[in-house]
N, C-alpha and C. Protein backbone atom coordinates (compact mmCIF):
# COMPACT_ATOMS: atom_id res chain seq x y z
N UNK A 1 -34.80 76.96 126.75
CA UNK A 1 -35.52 76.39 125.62
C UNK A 1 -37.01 76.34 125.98
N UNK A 2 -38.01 76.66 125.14
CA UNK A 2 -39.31 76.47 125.31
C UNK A 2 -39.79 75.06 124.96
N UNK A 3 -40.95 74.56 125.25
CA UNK A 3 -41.70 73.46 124.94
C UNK A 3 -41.61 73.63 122.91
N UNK A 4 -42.26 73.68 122.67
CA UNK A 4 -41.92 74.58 121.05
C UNK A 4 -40.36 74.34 120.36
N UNK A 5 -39.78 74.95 121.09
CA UNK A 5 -38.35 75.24 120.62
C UNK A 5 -37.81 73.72 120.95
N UNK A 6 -38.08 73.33 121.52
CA UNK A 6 -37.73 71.58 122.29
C UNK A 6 -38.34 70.92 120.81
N UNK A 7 -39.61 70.72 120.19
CA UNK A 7 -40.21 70.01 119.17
C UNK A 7 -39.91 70.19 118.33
N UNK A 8 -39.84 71.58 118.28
CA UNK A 8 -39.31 72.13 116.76
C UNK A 8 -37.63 71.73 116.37
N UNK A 9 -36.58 71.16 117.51
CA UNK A 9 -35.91 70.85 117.39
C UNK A 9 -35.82 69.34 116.72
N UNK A 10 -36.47 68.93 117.86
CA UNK A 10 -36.78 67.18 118.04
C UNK A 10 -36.92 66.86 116.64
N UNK A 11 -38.01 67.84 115.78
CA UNK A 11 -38.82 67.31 114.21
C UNK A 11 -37.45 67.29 113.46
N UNK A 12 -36.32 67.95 113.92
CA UNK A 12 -35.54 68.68 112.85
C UNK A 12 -34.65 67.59 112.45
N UNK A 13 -34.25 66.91 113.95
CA UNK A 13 -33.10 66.07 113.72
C UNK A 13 -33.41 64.55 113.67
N UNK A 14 -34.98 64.15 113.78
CA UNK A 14 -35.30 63.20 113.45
C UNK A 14 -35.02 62.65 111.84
N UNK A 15 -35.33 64.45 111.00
CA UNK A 15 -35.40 64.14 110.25
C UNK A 15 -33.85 64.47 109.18
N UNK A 16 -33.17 64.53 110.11
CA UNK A 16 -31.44 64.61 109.76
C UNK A 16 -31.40 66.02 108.70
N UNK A 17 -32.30 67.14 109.56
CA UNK A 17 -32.29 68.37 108.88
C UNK A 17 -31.15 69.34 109.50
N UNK A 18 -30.60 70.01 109.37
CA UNK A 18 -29.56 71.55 109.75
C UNK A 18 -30.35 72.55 109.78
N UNK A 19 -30.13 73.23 111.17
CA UNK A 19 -31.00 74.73 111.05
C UNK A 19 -30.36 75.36 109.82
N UNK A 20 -29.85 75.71 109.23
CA UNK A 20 -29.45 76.33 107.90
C UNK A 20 -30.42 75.77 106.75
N UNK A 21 -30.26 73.83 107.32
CA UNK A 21 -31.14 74.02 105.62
C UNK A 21 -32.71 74.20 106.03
N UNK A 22 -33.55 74.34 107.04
CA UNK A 22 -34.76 74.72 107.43
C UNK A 22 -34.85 75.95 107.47
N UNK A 23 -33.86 76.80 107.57
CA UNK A 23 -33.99 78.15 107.60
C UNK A 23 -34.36 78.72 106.04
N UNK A 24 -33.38 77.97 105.56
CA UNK A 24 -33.62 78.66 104.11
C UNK A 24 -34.83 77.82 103.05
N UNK A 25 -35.22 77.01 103.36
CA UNK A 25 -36.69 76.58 103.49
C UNK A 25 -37.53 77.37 103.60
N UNK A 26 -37.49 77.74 104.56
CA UNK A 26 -38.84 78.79 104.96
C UNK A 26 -38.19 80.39 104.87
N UNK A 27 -37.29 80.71 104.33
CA UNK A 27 -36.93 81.83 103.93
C UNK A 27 -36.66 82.76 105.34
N UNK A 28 -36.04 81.93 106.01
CA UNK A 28 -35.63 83.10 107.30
C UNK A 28 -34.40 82.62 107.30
N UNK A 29 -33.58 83.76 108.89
CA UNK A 29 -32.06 83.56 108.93
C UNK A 29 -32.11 82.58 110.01
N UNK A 30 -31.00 81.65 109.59
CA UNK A 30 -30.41 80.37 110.68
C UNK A 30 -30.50 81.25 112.21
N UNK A 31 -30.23 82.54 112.34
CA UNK A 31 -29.84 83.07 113.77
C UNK A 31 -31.37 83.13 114.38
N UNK A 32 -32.54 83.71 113.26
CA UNK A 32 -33.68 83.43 113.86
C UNK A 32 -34.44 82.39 114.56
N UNK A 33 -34.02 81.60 113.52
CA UNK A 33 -34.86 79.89 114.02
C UNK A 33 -34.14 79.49 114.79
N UNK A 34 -33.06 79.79 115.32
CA UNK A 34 -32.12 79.18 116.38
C UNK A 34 -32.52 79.75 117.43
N UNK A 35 -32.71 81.24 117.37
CA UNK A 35 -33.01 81.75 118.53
C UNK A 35 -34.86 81.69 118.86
N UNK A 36 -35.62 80.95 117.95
CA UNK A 36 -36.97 80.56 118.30
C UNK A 36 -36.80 79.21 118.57
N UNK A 37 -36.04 78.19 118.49
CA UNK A 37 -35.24 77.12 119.01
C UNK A 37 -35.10 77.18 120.79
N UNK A 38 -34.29 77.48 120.75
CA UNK A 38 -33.39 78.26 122.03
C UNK A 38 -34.39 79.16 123.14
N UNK A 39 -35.42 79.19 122.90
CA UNK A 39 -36.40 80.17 123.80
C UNK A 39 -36.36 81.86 123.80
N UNK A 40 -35.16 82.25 122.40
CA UNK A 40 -34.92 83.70 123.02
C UNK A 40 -35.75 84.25 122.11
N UNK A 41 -36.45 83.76 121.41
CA UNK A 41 -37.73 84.80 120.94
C UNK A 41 -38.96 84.22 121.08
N UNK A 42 -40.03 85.02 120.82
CA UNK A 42 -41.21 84.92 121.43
C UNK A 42 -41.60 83.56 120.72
N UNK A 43 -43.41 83.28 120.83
CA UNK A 43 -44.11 82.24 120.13
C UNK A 43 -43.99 82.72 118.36
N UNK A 44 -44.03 81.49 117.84
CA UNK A 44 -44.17 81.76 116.40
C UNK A 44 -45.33 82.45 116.11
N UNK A 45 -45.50 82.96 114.91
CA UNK A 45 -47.13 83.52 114.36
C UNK A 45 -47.72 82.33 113.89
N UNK A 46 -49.14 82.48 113.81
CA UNK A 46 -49.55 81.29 113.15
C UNK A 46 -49.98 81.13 111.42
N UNK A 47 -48.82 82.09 111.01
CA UNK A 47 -48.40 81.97 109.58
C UNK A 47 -46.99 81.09 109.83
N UNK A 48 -46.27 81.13 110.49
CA UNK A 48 -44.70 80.53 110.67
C UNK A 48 -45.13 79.28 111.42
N UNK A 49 -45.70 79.29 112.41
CA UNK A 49 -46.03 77.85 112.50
C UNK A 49 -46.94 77.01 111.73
N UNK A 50 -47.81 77.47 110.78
CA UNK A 50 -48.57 77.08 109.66
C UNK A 50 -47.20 76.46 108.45
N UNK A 51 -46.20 76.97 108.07
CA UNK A 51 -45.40 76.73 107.20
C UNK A 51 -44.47 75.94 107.71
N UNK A 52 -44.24 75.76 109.37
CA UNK A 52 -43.45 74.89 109.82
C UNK A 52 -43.78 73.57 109.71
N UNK A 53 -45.15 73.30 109.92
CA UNK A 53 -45.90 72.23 109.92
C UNK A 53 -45.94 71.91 108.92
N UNK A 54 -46.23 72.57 107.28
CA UNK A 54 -45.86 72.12 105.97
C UNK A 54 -44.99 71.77 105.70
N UNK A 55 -43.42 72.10 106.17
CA UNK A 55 -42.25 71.83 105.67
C UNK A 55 -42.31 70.69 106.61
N UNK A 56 -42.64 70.62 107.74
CA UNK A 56 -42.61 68.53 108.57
C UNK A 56 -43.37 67.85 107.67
N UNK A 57 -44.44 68.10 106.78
CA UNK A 57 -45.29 67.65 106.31
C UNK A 57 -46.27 67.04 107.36
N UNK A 58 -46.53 67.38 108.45
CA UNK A 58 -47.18 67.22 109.86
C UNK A 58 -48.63 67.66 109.68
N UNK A 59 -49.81 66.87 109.98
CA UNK A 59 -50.82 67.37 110.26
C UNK A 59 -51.86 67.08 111.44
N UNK A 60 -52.81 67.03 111.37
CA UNK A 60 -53.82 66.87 112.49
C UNK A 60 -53.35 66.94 113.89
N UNK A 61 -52.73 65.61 114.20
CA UNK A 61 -52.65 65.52 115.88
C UNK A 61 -51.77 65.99 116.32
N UNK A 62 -50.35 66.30 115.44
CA UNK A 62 -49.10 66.02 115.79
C UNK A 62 -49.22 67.75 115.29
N UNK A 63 -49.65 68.63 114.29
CA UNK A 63 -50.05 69.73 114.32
C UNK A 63 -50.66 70.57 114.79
N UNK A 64 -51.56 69.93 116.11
CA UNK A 64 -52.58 70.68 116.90
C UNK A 64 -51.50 70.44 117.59
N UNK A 65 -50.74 69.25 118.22
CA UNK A 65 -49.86 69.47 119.67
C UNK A 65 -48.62 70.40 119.17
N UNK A 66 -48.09 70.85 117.74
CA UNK A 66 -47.31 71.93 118.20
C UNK A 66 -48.06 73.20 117.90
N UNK A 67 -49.16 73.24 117.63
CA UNK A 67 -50.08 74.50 118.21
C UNK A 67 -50.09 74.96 119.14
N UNK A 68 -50.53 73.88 120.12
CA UNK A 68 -50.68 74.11 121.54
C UNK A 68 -49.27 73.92 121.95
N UNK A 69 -48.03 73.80 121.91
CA UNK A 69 -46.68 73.98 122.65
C UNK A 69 -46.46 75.10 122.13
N UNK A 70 -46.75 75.82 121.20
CA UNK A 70 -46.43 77.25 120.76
C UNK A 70 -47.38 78.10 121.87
N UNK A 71 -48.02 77.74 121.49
CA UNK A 71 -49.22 79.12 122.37
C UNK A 71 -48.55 78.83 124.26
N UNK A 72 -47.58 77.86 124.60
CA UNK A 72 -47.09 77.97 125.58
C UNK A 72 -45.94 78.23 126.14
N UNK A 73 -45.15 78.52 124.69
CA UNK A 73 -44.04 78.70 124.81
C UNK A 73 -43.23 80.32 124.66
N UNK A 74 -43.89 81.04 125.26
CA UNK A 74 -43.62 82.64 125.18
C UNK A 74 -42.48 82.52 126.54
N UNK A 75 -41.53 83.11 125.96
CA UNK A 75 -39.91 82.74 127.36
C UNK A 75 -40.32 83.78 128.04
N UNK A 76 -41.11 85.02 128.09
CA UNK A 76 -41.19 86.12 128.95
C UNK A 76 -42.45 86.29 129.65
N UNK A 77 -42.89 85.13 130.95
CA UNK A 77 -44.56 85.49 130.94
C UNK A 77 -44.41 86.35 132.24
N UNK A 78 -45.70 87.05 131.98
CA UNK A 78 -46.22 87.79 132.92
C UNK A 78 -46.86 87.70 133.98
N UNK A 79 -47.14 87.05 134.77
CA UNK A 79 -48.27 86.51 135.97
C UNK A 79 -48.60 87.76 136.44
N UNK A 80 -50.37 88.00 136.15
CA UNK A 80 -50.77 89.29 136.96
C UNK A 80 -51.31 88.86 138.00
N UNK A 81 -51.33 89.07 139.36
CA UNK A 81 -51.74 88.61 140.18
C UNK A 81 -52.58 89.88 141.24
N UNK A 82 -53.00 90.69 140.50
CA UNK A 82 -54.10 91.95 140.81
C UNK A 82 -55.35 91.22 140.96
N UNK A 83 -55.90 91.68 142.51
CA UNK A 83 -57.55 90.41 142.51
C UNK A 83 -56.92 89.46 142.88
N UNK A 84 -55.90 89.12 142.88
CA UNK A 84 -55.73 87.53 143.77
C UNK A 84 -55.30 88.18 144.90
N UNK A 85 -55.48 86.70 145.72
CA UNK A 85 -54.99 86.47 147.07
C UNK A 85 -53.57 87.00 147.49
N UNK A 86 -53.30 87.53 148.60
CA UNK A 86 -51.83 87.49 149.23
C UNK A 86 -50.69 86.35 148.94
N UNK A 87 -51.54 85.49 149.18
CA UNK A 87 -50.71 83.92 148.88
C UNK A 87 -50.70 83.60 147.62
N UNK A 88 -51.55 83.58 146.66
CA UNK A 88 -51.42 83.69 145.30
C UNK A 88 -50.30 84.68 144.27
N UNK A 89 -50.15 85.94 145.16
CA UNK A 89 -49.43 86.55 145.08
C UNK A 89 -47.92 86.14 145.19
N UNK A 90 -47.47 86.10 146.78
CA UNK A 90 -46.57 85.10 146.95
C UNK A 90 -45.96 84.06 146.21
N UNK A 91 -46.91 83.13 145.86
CA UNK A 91 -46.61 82.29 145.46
C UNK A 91 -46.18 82.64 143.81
N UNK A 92 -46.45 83.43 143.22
CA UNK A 92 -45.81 83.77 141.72
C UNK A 92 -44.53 84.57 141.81
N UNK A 93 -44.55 85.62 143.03
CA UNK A 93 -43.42 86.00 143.03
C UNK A 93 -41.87 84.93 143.53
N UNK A 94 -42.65 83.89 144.13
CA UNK A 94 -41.41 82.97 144.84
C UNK A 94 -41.01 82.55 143.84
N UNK A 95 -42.03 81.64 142.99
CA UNK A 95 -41.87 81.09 141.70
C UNK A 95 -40.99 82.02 140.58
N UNK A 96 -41.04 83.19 140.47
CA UNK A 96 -40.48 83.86 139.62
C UNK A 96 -38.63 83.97 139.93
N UNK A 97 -38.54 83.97 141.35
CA UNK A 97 -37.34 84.10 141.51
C UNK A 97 -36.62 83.19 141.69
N UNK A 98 -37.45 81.45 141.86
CA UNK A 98 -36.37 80.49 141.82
C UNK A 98 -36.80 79.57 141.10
N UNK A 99 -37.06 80.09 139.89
CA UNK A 99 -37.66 78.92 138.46
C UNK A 99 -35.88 78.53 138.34
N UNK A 100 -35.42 79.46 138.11
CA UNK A 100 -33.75 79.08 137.44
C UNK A 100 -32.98 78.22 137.99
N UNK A 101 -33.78 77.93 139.64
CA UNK A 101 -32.82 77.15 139.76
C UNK A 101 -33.18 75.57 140.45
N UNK A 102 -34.71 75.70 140.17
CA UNK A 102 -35.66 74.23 140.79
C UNK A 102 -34.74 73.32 139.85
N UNK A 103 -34.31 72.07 140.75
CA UNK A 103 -34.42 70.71 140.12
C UNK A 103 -35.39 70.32 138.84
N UNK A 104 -35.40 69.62 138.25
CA UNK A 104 -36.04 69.07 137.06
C UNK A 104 -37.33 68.32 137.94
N UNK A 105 -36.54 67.68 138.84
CA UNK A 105 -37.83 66.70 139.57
C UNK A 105 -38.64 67.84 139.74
N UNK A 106 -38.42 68.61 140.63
CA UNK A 106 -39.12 69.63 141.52
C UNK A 106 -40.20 70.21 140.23
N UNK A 107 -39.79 70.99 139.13
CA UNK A 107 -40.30 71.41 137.88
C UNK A 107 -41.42 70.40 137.53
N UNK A 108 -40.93 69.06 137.38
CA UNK A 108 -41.84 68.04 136.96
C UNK A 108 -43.07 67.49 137.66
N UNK A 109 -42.50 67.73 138.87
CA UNK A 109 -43.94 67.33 140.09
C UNK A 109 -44.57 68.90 140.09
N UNK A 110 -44.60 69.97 140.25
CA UNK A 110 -44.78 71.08 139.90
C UNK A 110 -46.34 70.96 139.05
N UNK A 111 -45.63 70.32 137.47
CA UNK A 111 -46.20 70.53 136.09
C UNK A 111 -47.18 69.66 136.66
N UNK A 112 -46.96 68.55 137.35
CA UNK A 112 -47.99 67.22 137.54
C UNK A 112 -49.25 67.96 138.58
N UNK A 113 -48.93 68.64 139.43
CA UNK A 113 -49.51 69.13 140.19
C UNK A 113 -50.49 70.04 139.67
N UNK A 114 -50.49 70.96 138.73
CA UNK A 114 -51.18 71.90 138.13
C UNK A 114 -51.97 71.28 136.93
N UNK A 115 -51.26 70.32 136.57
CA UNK A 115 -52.25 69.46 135.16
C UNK A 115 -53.76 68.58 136.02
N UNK A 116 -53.55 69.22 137.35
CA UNK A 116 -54.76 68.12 137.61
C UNK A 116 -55.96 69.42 137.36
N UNK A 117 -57.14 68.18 137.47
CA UNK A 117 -58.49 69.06 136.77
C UNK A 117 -58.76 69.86 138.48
């Protein structure tokens, strides 16, 4: 699941909605929004997240933060690490091969670690 797909859930069932009846809301198939739910497709466009946010009736703050969880929520990233360091290097490839299976803690101190300025 992406950050995104996590909110976009969260909005849904707060508001005692069914991916079926949001789907056909916004004129797509239940298998789509499930699978932009679910992390297996990319970030929304910002025509689909523009209409998502209309159908929450969501704006300003709570619309910029699923802006910004969209623009972070692409399930397939790329880390180029051309021009970096050996260890920089390293360190994305380690990361790449045992994201699947870090603890939550581990993930969470991780996130804490990189959010610093």
């Amino acid at each position: 699941m992406t950050p995104f797909g996590e909110k976009m859930r969260a909005l849904r069932h707060e508001r005692g909605l069914t991916l079926k009846e949001m789907a056909a809301a916004l004129q797509l198939s239940p298998a789509y929004l499930s699978a932009l739910e679910h992390g297996k497709r990319g970030k929304p466009t910002a025509l689909l997240l523009h209409q998502i946010c209309s159908y929450f009736q969501i704006i300003w703050d709570e619309a910029e933060e699923l802006k910004e969880l969209a623009g972070v929520s692409h399930p397939r990233v790329v880390v180029d690490t051309a021009g970096l360091s050996a260890r920089a290097t390293l360190l994305a490839n380690k990361l790449a091969a045992k994201i699947g299976t870090l603890p939550e803690e581990t993930v969470d101190r991780l996130l804490k670690e990189l959010e610093k300025p």
